[in-house]
PDB file of N, CA and C in Angstrom:
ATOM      1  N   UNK A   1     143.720  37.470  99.957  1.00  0.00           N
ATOM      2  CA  UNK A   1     143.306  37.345  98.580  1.00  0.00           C
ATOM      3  C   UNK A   1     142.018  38.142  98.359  1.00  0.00           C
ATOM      4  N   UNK A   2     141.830  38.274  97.319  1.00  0.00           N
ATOM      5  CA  UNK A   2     140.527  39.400  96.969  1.00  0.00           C
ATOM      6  C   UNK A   2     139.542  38.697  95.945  1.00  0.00           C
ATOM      7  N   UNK A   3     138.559  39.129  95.631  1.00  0.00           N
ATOM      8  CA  UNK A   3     137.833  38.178  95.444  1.00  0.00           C
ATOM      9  C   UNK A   3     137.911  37.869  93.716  1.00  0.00           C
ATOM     10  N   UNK A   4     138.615  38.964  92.841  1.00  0.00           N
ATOM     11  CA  UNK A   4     139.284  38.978  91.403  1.00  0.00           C
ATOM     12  C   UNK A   4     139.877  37.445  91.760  1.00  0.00           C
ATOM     13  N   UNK A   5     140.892  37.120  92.231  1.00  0.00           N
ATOM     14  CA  UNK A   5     141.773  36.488  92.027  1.00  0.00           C
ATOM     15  C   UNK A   5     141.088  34.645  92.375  1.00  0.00           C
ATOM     16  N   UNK A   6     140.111  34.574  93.626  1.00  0.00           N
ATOM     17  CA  UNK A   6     139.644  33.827  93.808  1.00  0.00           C
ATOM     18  C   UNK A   6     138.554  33.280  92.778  1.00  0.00           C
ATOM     19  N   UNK A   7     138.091  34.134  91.953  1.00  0.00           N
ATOM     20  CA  UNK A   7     137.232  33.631  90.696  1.00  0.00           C
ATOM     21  C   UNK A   7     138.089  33.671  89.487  1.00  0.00           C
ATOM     22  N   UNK A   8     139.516  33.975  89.595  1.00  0.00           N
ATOM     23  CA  UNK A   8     140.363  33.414  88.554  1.00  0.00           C
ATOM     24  C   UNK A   8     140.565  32.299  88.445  1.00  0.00           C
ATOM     25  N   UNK A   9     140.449  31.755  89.941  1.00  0.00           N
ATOM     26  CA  UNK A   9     141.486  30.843  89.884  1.00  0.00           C
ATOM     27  C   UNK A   9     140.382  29.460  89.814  1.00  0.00           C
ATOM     28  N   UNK A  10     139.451  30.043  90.335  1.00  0.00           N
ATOM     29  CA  UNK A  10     137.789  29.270  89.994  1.00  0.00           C
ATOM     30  C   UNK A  10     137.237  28.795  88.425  1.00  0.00           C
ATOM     31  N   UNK A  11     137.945  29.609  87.557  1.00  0.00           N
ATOM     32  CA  UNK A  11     137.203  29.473  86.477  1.00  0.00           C
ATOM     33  C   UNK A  11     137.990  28.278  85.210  1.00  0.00           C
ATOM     34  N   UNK A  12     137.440  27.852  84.721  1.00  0.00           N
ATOM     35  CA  UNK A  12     137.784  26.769  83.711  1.00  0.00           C
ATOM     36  C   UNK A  12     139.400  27.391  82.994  1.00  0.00           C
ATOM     37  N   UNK A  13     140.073  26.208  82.783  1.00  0.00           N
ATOM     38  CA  UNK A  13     141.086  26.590  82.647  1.00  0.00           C
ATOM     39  C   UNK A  13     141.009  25.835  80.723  1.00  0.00           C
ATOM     40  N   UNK A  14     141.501  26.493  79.674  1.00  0.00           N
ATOM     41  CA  UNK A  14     141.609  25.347  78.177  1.00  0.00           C
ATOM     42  C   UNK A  14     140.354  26.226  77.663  1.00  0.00           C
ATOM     43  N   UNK A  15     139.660  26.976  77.609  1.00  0.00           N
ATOM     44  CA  UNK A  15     138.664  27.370  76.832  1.00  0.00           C
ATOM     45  C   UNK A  15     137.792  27.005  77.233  1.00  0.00           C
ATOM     46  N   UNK A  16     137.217  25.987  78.017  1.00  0.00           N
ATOM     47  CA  UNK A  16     136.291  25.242  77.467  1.00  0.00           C
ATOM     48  C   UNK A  16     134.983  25.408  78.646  1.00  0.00           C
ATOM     49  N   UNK A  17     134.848  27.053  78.319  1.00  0.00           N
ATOM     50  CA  UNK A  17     133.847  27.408  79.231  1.00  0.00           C
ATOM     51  C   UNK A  17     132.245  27.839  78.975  1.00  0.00           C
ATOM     52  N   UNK A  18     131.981  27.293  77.229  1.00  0.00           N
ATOM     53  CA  UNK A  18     130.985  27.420  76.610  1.00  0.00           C
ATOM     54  C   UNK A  18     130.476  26.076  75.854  1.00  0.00           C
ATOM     55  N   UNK A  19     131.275  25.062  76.401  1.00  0.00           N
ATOM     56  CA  UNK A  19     130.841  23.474  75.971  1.00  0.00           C
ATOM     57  C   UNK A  19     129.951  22.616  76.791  1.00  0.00           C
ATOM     58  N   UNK A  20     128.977  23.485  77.165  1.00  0.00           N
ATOM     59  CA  UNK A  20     128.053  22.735  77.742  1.00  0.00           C
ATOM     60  C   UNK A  20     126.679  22.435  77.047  1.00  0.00           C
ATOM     61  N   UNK A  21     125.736  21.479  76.917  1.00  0.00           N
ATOM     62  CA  UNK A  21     124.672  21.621  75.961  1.00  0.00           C
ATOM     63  C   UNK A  21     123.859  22.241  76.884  1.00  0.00           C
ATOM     64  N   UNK A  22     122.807  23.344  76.307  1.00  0.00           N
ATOM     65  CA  UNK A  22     122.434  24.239  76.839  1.00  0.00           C
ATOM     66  C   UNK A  22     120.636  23.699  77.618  1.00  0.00           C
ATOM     67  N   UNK A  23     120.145  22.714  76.729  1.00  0.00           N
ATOM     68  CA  UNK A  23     119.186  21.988  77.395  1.00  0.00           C
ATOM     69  C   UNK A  23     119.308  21.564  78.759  1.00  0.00           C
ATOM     70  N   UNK A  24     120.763  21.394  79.331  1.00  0.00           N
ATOM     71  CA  UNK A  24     121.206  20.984  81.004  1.00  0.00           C
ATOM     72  C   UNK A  24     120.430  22.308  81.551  1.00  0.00           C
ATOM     73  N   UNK A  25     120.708  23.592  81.028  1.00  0.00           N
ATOM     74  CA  UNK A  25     120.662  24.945  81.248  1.00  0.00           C
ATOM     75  C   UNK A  25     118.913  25.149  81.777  1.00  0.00           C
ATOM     76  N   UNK A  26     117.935  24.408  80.948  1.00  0.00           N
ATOM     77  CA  UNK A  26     116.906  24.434  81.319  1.00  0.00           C
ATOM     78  C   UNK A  26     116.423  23.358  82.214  1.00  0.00           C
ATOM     79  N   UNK A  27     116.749  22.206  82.412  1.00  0.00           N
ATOM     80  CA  UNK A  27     116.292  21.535  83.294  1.00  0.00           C
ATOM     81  C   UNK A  27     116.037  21.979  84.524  1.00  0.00           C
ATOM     82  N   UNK A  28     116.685  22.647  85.259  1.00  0.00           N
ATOM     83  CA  UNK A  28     115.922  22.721  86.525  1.00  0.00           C
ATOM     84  C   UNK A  28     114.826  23.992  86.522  1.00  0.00           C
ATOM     85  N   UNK A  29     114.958  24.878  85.255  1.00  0.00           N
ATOM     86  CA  UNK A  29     113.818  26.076  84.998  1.00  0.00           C
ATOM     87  C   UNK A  29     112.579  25.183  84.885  1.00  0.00           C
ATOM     88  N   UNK A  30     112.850  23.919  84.099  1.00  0.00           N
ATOM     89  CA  UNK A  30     111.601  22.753  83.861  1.00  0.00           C
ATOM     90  C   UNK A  30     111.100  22.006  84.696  1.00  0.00           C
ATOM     91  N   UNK A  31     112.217  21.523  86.041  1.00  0.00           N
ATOM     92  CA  UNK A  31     111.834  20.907  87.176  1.00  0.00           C
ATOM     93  C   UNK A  31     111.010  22.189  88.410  1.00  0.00           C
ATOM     94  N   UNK A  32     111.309  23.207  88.245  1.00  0.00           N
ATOM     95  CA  UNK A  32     110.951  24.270  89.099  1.00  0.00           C
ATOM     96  C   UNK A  32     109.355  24.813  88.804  1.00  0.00           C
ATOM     97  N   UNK A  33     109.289  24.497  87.624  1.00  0.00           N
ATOM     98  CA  UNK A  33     107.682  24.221  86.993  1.00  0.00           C
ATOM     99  C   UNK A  33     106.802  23.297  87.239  1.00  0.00           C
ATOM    100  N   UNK A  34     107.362  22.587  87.049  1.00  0.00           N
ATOM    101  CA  UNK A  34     106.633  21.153  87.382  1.00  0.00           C
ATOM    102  C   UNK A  34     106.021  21.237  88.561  1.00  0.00           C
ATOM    103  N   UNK A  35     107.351  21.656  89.838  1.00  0.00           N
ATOM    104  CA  UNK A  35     106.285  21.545  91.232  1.00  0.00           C
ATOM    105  C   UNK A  35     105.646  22.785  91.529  1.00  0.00           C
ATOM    106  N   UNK A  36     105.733  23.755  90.876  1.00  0.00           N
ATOM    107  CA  UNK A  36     104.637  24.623  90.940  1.00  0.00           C
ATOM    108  C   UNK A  36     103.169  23.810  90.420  1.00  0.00           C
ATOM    109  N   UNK A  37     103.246  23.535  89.198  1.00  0.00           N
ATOM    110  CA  UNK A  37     102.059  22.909  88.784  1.00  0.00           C
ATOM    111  C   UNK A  37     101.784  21.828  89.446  1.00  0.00           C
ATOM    112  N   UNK A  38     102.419  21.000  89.847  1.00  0.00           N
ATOM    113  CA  UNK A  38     101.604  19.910  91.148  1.00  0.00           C
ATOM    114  C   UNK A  38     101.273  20.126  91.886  1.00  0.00           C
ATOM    115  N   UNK A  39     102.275  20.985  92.715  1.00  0.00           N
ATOM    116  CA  UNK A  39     101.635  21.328  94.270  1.00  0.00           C
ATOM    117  C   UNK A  39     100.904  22.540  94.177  1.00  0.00           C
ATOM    118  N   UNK A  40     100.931  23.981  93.006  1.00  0.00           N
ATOM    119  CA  UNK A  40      99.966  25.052  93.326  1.00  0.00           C
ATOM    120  C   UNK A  40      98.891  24.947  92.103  1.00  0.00           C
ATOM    121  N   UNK A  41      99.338  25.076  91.180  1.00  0.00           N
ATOM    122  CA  UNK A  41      98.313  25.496  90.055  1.00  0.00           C
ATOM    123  C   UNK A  41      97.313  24.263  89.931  1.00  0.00           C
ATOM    124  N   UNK A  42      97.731  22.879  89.897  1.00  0.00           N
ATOM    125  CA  UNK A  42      96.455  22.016  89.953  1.00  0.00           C
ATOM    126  C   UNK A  42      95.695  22.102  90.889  1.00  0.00           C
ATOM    127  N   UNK A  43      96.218  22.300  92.611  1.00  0.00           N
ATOM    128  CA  UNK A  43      94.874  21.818  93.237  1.00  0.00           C
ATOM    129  C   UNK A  43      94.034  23.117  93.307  1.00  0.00           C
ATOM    130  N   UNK A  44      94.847  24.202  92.999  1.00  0.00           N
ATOM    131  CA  UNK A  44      94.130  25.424  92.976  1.00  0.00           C
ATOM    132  C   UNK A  44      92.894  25.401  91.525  1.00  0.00           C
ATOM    133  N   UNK A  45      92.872  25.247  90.871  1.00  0.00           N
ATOM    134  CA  UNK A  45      92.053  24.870  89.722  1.00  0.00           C
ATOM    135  C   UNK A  45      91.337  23.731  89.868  1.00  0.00           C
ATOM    136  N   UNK A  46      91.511  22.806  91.018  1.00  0.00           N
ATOM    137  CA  UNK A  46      90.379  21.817  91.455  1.00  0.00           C
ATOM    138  C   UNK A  46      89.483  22.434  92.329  1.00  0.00           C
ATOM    139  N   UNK A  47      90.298  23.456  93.000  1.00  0.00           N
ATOM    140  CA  UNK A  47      89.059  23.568  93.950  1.00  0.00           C
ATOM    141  C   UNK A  47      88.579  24.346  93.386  1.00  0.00           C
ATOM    142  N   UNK A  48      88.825  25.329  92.907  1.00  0.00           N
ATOM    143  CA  UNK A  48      87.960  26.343  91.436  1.00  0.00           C
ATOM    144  C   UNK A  48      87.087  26.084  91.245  1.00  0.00           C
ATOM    145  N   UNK A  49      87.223  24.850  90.193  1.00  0.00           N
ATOM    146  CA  UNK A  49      86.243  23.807  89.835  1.00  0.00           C
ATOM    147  C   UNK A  49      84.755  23.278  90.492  1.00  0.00           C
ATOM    148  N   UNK A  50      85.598  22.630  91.921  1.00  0.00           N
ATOM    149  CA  UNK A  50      84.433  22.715  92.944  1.00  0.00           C
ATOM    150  C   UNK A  50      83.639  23.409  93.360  1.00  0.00           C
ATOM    151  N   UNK A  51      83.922  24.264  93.472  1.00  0.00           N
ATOM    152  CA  UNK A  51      83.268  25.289  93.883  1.00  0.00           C
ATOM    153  C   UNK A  51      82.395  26.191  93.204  1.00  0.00           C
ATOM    154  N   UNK A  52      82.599  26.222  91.637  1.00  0.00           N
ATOM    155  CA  UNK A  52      81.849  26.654  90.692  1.00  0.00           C
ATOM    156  C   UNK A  52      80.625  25.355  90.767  1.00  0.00           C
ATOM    157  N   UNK A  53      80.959  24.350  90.577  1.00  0.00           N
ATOM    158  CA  UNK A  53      79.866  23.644  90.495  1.00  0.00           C
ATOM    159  C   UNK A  53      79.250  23.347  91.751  1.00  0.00           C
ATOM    160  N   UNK A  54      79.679  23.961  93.107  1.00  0.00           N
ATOM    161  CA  UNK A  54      78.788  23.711  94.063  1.00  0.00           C
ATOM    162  C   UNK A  54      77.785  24.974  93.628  1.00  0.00           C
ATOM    163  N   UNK A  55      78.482  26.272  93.497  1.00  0.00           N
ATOM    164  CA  UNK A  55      77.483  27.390  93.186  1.00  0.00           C
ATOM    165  C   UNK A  55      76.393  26.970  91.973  1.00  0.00           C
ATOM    166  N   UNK A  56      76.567  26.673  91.101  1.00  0.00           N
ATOM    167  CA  UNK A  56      76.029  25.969  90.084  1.00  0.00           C
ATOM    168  C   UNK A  56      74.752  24.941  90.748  1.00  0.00           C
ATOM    169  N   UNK A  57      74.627  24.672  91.924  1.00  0.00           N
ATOM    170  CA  UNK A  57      73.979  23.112  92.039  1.00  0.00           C
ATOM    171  C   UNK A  57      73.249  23.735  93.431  1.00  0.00           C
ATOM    172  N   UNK A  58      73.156  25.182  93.488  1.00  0.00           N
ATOM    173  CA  UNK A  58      72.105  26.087  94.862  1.00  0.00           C
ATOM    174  C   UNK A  58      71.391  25.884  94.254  1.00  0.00           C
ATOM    175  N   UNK A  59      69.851  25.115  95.405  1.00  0.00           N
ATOM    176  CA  UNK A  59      68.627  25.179  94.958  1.00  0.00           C
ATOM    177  C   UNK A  59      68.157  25.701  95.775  1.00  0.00           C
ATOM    178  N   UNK A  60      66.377  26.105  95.956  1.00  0.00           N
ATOM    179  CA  UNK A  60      65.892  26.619  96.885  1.00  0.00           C
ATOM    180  C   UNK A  60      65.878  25.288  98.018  1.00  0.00           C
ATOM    181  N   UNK A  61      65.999  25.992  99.393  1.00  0.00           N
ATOM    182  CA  UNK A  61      65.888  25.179 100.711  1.00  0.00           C
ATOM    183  C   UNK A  61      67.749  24.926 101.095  1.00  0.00           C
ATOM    184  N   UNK A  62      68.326  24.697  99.849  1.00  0.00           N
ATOM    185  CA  UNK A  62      69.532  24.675 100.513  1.00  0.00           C
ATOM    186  C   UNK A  62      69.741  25.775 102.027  1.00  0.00           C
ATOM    187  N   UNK A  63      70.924  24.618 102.770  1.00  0.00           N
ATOM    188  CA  UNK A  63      71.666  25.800 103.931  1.00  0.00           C
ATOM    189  C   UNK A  63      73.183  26.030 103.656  1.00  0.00           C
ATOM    190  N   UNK A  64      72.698  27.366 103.383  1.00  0.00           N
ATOM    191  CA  UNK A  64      74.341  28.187 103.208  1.00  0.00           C
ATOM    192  C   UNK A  64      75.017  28.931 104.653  1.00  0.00           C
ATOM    193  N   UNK A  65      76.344  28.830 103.955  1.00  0.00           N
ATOM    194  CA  UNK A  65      77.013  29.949 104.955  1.00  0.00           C
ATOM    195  C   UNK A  65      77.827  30.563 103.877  1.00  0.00           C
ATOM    196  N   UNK A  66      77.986  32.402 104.564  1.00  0.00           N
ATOM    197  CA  UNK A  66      78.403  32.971 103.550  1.00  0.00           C
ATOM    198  C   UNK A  66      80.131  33.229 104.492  1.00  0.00           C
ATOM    199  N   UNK A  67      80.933  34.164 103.597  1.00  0.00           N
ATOM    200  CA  UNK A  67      82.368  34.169 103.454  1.00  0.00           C
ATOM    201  C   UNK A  67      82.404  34.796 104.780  1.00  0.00           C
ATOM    202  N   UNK A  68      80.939  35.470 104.946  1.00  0.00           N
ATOM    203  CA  UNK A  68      81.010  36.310 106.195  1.00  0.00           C
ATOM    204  C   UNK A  68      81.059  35.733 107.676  1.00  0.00           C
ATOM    205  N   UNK A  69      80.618  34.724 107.590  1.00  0.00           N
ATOM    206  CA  UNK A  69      80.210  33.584 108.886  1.00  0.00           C
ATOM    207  C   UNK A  69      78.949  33.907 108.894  1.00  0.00           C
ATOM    208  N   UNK A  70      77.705  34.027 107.925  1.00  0.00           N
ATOM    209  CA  UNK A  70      76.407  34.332 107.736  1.00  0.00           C
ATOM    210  C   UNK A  70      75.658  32.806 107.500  1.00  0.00           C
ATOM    211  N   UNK A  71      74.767  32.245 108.045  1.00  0.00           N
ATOM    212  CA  UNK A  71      73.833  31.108 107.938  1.00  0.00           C
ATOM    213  C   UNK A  71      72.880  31.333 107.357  1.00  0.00           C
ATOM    214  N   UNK A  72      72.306  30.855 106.090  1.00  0.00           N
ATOM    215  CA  UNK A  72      71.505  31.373 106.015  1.00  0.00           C
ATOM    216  C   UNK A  72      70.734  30.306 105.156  1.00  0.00           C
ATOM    217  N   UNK A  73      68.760  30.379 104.898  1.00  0.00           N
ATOM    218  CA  UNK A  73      68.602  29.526 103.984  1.00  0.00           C
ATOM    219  C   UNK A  73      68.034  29.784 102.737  1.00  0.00           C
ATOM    220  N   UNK A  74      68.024  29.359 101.403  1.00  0.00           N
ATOM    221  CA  UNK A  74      68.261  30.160  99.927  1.00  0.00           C
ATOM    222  C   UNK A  74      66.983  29.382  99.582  1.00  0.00           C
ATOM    223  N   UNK A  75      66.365  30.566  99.136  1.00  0.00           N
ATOM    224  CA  UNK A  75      65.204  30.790  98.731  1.00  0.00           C
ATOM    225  C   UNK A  75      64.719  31.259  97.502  1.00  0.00           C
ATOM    226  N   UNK A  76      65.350  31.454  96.577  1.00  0.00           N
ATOM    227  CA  UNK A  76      65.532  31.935  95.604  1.00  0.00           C
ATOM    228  C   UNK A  76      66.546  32.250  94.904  1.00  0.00           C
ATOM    229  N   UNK A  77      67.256  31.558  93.742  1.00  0.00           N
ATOM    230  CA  UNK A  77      68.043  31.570  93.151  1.00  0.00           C
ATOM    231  C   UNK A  77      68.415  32.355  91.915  1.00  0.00           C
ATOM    232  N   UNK A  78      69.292  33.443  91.372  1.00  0.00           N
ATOM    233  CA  UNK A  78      69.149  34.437  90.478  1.00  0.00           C
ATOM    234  C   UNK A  78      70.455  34.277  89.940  1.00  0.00           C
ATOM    235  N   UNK A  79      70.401  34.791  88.737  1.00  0.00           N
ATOM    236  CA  UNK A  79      71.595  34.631  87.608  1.00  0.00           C
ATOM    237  C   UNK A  79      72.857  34.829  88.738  1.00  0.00           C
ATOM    238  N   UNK A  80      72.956  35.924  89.197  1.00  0.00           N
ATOM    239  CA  UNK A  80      74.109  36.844  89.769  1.00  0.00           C
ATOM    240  C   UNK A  80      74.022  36.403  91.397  1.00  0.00           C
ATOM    241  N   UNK A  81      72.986  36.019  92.091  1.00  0.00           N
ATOM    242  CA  UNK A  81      72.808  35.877  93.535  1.00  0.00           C
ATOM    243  C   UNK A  81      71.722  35.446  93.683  1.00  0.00           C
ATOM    244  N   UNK A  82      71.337  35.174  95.075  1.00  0.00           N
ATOM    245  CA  UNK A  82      70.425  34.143  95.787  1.00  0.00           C
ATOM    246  C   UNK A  82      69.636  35.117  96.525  1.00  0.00           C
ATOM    247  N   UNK A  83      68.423  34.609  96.794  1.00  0.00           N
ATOM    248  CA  UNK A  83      68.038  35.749  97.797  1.00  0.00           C
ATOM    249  C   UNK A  83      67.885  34.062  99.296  1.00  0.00           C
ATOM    250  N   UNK A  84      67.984  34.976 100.074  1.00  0.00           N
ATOM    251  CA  UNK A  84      67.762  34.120 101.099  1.00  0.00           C
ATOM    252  C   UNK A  84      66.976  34.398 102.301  1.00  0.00           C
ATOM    253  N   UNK A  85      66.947  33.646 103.002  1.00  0.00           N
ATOM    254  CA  UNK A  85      66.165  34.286 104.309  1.00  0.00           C
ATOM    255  C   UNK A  85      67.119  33.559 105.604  1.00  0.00           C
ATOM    256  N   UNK A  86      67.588  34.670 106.841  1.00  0.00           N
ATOM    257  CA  UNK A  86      68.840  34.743 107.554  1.00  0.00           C
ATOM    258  C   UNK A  86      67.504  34.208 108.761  1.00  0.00           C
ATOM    259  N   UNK A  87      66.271  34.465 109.012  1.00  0.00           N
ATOM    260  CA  UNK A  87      65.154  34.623 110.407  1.00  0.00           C
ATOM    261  C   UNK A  87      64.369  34.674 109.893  1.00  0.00           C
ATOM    262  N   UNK A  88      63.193  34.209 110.418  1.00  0.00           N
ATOM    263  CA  UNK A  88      62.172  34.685 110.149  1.00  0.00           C
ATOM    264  C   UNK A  88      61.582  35.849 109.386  1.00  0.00           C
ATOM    265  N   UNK A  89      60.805  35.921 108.447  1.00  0.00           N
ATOM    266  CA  UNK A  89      60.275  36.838 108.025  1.00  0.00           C
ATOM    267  C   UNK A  89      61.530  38.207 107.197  1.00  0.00           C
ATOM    268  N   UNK A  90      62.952  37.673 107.502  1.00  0.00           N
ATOM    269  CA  UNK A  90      64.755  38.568 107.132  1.00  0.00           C
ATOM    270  C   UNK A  90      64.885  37.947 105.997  1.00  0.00           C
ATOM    271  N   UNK A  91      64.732  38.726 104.644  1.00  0.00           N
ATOM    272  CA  UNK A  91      65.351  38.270 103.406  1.00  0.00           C
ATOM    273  C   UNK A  91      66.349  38.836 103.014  1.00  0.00           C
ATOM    274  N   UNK A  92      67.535  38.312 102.247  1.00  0.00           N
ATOM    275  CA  UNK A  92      68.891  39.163 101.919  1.00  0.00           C
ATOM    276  C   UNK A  92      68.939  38.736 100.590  1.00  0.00           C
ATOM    277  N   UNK A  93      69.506  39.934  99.648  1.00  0.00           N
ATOM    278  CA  UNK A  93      70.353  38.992  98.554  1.00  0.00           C
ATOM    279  C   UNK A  93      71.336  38.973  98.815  1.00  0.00           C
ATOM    280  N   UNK A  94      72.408  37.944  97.899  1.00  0.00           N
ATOM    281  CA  UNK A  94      73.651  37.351  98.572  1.00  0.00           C
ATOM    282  C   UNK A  94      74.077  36.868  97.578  1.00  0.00           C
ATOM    283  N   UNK A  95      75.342  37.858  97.201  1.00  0.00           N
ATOM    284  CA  UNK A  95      76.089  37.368  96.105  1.00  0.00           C
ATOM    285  C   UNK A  95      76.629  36.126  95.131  1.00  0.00           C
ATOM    286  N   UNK A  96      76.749  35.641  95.031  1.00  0.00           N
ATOM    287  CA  UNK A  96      77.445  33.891  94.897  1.00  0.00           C
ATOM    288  C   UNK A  96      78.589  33.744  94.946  1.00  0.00           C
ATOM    289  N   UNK A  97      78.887  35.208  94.642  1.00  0.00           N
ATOM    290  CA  UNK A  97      80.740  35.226  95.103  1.00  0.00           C
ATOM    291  C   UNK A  97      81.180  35.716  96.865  1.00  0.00           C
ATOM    292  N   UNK A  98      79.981  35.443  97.233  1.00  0.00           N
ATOM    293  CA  UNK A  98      79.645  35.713  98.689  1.00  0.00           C
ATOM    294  C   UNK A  98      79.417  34.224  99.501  1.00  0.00           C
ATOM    295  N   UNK A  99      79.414  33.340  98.552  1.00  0.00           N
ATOM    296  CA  UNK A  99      79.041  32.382  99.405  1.00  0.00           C
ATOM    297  C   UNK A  99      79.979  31.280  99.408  1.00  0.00           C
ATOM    298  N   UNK A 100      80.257  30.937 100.865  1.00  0.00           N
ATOM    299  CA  UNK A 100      81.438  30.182 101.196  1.00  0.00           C
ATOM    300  C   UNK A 100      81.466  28.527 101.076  1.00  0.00           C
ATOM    301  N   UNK A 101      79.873  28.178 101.454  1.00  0.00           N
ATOM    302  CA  UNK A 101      79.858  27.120 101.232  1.00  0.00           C
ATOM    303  C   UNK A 101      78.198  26.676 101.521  1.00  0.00           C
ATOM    304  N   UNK A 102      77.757  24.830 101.291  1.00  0.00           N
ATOM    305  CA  UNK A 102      76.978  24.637 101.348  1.00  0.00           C
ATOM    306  C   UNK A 102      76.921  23.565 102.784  1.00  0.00           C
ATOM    307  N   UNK A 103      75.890  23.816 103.770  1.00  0.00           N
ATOM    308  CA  UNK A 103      76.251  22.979 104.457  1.00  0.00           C
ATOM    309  C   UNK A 103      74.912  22.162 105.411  1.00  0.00           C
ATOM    310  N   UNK A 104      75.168  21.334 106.224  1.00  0.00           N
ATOM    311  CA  UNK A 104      74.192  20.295 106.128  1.00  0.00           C
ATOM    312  C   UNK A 104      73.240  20.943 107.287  1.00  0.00           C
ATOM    313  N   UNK A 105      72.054  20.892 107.959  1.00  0.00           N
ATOM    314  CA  UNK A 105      71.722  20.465 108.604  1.00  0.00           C
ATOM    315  C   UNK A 105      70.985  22.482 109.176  1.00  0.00           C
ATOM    316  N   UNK A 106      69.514  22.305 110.163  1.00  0.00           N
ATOM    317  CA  UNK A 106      69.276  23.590 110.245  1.00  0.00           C
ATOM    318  C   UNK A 106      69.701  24.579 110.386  1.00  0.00           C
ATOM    319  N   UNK A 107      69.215  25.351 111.175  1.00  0.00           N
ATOM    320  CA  UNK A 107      70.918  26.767 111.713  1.00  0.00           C
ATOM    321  C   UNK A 107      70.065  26.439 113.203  1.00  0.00           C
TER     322      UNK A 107
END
């Protein structure tokens, strides 16, 4: 058999191959959304979130580490970046879109 004949013989027999309500048609386009937005787009926009307001909440003395694996401690805080100091007497500026996180304790 060839494959014409096998989707002949497959297909609705009486017409009645356009009587379906078409809202069935979207349900699973609507269920296939849904777990995108639970499982990617919300927690991705939480941690967004977080993270803007950790950048938001650098003061001087904080200890950072940057995206780079850089330790460092922030010393000055600027619209666009931080300046910091990595050693003794070593000052850097340092992006805020450079910085990975805030974290506890000396280097």
């Amino acid at each position: 058999m060839n494959v014409l004949s096998l989707l002949a013989m497959a297909s609705p027999q009486g017409g009645e191959s356009g009587s379906s309500n078409p809202i069935f048609t979207f349900i699973p386009i609507i269920l296939i959304f849904l777990v995108f937005w639970f499982m990617i787009i919300r927690p991705q926009k939480k941690q967004q979130e977080q993270r803007k307001s950790m950048i938001e909440a650098l003061k001087r003395g904080d200890h950072i580490i940057t995206n780079g694996g850089l330790y460092a401690t922030v010393k000055d805080v600027k619209s666009d970046h931080v300046v910091a100091t990595i050693s003794e007497g070593v000052k850097v500026q340092i992006s805020k879109s450079a910085i990975g996180g805030v974290h506890a304790g000396e280097e």
